[in-house]
C-alpha atoms as a PDB file:
ATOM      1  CA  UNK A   1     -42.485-100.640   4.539  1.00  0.00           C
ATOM      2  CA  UNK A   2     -40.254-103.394   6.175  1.00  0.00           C
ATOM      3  CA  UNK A   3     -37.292-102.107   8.371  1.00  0.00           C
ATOM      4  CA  UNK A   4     -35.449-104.760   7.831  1.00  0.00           C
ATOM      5  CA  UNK A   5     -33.147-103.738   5.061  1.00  0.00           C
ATOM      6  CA  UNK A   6     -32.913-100.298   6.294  1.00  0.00           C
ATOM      7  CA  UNK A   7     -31.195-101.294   9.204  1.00  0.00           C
ATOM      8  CA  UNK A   8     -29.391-103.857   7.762  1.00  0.00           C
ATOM      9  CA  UNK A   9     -27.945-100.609   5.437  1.00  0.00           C
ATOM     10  CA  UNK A  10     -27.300 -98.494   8.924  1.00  0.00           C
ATOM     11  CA  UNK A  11     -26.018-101.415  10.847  1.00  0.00           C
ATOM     12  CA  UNK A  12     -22.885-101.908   8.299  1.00  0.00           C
ATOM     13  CA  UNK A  13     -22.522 -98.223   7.721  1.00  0.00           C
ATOM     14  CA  UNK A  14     -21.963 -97.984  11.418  1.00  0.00           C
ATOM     15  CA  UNK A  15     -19.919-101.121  11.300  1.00  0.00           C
ATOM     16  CA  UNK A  16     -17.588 -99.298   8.757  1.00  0.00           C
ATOM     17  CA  UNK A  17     -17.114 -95.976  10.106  1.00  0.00           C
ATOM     18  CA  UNK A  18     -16.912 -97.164  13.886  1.00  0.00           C
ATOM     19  CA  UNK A  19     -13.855 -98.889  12.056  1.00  0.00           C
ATOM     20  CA  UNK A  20     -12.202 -96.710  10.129  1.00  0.00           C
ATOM     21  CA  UNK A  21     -12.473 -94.300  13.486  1.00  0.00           C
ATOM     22  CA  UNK A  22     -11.213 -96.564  15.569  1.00  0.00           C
ATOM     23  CA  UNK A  23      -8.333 -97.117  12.796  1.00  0.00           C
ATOM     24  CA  UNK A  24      -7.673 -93.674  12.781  1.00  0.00           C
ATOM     25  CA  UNK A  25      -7.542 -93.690  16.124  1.00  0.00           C
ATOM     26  CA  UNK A  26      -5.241 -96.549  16.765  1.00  0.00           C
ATOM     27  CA  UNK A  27      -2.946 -94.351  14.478  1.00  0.00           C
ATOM     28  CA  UNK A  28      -2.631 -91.814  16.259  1.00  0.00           C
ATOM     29  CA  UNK A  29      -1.885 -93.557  19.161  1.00  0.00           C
ATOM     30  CA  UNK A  30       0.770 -94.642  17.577  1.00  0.00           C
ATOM     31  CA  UNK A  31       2.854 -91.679  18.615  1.00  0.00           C
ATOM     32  CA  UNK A  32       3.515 -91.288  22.355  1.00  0.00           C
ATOM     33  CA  UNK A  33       2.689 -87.186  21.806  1.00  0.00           C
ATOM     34  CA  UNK A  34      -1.133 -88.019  21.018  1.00  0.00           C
ATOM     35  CA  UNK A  35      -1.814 -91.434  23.155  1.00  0.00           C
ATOM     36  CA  UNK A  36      -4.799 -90.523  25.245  1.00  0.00           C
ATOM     37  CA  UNK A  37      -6.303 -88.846  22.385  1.00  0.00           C
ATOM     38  CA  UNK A  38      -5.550 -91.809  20.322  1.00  0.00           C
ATOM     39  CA  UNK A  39      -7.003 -93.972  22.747  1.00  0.00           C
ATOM     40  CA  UNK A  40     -10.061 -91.913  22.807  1.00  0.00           C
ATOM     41  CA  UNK A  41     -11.056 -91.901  19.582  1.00  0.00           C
ATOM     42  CA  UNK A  42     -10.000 -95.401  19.010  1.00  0.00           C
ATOM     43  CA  UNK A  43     -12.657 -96.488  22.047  1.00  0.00           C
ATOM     44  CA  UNK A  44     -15.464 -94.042  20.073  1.00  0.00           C
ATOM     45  CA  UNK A  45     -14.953 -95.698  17.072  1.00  0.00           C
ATOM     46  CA  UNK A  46     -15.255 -99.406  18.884  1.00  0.00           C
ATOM     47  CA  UNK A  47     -18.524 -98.360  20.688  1.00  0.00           C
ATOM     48  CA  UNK A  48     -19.629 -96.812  17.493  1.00  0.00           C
ATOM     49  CA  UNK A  49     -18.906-100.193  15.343  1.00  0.00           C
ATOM     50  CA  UNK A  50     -20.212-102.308  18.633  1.00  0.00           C
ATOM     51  CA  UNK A  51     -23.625 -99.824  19.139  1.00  0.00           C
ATOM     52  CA  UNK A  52     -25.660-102.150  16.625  1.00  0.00           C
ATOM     53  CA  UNK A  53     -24.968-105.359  18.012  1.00  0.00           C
ATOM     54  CA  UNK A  54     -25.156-103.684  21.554  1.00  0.00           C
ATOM     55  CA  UNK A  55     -28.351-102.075  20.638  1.00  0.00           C
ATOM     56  CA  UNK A  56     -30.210-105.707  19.413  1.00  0.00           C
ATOM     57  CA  UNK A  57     -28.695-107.590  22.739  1.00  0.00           C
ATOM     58  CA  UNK A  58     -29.945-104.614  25.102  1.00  0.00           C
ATOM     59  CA  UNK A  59     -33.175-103.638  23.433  1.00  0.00           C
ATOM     60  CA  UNK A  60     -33.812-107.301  21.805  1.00  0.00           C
END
């Protein structure tokens, strides 16, 4: 079986959620109470979004 489409399929699922974390995340910095959190989460999200195309430069 070809990889190929199967990571295709994992590389925008992790495209989408890294997003919608770091979206999340971005909201709830938002509020001055929850900043670091906020931040936190919002940087997860990135590196989660990022880790595909990070993966294929490092391991590529």
């Amino acid at each position: 079986m070809n990889p190929d489409p199967l990571w295709s399929m994992i590389t925008y699922l992790f495209n989408i959620l890294g997003m919608l974390i770091c979206l999340g995340g971005l909201s709830l910095a938002h509020y001055s109470r929850h900043l670091w959190p906020g931040r936190i989460i919002a940087g997860a999200g990135f590196l989660l979004a990022a880790s595909p195309t990070l993966y294929g430069l490092v391991a590529g």
